[in-house]
Protein backbone atom coordinates (compact mmCIF):
# COMPACT_ATOMS: atom_id res chain seq x y z
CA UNK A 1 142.77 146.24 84.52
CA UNK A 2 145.91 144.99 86.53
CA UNK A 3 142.66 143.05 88.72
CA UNK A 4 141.43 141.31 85.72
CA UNK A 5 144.78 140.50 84.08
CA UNK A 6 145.75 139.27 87.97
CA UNK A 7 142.15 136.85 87.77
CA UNK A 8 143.07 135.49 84.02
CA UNK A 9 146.60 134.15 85.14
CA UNK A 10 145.22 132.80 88.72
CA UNK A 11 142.49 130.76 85.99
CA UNK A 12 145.20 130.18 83.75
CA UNK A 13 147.02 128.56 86.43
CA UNK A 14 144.63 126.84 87.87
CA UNK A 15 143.96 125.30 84.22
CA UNK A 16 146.99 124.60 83.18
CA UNK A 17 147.62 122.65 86.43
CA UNK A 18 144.08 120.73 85.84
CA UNK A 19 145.40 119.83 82.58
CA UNK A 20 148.84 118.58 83.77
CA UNK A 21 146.86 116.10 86.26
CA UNK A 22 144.46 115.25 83.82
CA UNK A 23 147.49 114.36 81.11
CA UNK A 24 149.33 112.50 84.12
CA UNK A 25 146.23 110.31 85.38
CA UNK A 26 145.72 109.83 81.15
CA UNK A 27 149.44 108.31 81.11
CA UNK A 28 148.74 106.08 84.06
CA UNK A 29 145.58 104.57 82.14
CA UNK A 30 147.15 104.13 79.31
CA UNK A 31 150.54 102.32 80.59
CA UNK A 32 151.37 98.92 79.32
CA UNK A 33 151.46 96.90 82.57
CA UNK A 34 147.75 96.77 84.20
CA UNK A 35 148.64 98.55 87.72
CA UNK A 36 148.38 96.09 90.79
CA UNK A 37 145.22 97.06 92.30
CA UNK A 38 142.89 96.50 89.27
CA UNK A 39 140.37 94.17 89.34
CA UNK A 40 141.69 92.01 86.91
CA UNK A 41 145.08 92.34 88.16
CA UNK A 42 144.11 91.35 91.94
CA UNK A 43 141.98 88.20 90.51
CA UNK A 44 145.17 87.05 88.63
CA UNK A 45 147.16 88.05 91.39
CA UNK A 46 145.34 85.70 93.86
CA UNK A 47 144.44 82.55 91.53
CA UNK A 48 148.27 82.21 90.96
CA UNK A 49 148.90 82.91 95.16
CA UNK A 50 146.02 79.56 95.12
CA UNK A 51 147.35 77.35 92.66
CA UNK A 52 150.68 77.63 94.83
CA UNK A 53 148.99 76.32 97.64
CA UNK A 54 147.04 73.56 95.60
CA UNK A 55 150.78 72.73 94.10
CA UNK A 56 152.55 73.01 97.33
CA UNK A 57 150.34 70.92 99.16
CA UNK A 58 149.45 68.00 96.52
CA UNK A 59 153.12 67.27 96.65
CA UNK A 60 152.81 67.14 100.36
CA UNK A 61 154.51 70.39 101.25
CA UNK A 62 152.02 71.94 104.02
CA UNK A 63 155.56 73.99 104.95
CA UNK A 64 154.86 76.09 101.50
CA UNK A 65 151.20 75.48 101.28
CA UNK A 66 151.58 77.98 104.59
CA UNK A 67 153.11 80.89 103.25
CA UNK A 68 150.60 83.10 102.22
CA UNK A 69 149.45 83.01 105.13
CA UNK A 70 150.15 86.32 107.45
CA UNK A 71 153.20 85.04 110.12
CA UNK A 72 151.73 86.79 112.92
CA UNK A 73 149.84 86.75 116.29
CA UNK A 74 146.86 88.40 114.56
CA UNK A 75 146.28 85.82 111.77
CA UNK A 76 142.57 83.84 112.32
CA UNK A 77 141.91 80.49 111.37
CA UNK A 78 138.33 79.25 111.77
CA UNK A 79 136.91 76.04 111.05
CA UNK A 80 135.47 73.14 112.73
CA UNK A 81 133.74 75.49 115.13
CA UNK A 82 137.27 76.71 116.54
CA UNK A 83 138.40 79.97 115.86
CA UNK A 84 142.64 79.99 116.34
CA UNK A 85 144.59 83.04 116.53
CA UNK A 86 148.29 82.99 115.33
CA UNK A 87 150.23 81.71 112.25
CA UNK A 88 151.73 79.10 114.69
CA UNK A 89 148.13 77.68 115.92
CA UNK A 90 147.42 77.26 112.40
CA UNK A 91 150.28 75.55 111.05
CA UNK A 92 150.11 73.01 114.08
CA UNK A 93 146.78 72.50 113.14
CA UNK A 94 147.31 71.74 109.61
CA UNK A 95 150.48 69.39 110.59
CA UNK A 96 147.88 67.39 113.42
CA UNK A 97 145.07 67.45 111.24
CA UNK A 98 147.31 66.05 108.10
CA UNK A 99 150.15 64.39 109.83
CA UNK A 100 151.15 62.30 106.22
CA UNK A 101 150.66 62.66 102.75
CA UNK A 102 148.47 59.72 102.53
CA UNK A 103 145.81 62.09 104.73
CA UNK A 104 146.65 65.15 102.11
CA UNK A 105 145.29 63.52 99.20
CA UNK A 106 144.96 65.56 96.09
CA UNK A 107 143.34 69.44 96.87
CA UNK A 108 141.74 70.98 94.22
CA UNK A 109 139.94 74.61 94.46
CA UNK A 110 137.14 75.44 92.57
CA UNK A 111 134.56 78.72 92.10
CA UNK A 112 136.48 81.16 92.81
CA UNK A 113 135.16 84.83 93.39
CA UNK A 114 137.40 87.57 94.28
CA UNK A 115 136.13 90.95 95.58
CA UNK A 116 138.26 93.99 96.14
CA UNK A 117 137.89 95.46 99.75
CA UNK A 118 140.26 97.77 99.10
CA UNK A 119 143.56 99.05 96.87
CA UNK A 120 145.42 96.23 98.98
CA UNK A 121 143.07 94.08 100.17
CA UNK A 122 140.69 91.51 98.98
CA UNK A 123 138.31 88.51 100.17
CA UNK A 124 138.24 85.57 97.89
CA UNK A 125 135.23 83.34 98.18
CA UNK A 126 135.76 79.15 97.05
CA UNK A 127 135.44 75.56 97.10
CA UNK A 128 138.18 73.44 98.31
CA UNK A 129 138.08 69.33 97.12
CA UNK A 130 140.11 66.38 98.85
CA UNK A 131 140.43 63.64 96.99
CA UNK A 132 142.39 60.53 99.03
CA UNK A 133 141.77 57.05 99.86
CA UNK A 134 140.28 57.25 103.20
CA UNK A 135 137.18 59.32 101.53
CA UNK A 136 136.60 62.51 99.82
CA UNK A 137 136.82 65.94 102.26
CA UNK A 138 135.14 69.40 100.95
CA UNK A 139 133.44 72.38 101.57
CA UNK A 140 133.63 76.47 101.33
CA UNK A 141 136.25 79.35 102.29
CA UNK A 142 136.73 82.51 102.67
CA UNK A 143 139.96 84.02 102.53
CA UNK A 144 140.84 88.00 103.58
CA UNK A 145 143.82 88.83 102.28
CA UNK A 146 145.80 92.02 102.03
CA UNK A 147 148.77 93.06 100.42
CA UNK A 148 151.74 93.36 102.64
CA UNK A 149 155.39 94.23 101.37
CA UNK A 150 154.24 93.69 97.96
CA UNK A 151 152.75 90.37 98.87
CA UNK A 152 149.62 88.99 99.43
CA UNK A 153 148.58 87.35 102.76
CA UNK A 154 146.06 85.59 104.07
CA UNK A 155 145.25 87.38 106.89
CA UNK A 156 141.59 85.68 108.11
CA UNK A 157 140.92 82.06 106.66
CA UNK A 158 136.98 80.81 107.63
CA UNK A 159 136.90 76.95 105.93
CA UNK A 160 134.05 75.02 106.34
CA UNK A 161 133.65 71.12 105.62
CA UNK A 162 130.74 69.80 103.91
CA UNK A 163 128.70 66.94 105.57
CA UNK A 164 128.69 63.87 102.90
């Protein structure tokens, strides 16, 4: 008797706790605020992180058009054939390639796809558009970012240019 009465509580226990993380994970679903690492959350998340950049830079800012992107050693830049390691090889790339805001132009993104790799991290897939006076510049990217400090940063940018 004392076995089976010892058995009930251990399954009673074990219940009772599967129901107290079942009603906790219930209350996280259920919350008001969409936690950070939903999809819809992320894709939000990294469109507004985007139209930053697109703001930033079509007023000529390429100082904070840059920072998203991950100020370390480790960051990768490739494009053009050239792969550059290290937030300060890309910013002096940026600031060679557009030395004025007459080589800016207007930047507009376009088709974006965003696909989790992770609670934190995420690869967004796009278009990118120049529009300025000496011709029109384009082409694809593809951005890996993760979440660092609460932020997101672009930790591996590929851009390619389309051939006109």
């Amino acid at each position: 008797m004392a076995v089976q009465l010892r058995r009930m509580w251990a399954i009673g226990s074990v219940a009772g706790f599967a129901v107290l993380l079942l009603a906790a994970w219930w209350h996280g679903g259920v919350s008001a605020q969409e936690p950070k690492n939903k999809p819809g959350a992320v894709e939000r998340d990294l469109t507004a992180l985007l139209e930053a950049q697109r703001d930033a830079w079509n007023r000529g800012n390429i100082e904070e058009f840059l920072v998203p992107y991950w100020n370390s050693d480790k960051l990768t830049f490739s494009s053009g054939g050239e792969v550059r390691r290290g937030f300060g090889a890309t910013r002096a790339r940026y600031l060679k390639t557009y030395p004025d805001r007459k080589a800016m132009g207007q930047l507009e993104f376009s088709d974006l796809e965003t696909t989790l790799l992770g609670t934190d991290a995420a690869m967004v897939l796009g278009n990118w558009k120049l529009t300025r006076e000496a011709g029109p510049l384009g082409g694809n990217f593809t951005l890996v970012l993760r979440r660092i400090d609460g932020e997101w940063k672009i930790l591996h940018d590929h851009t390619s240019r389309r051939l006109e």
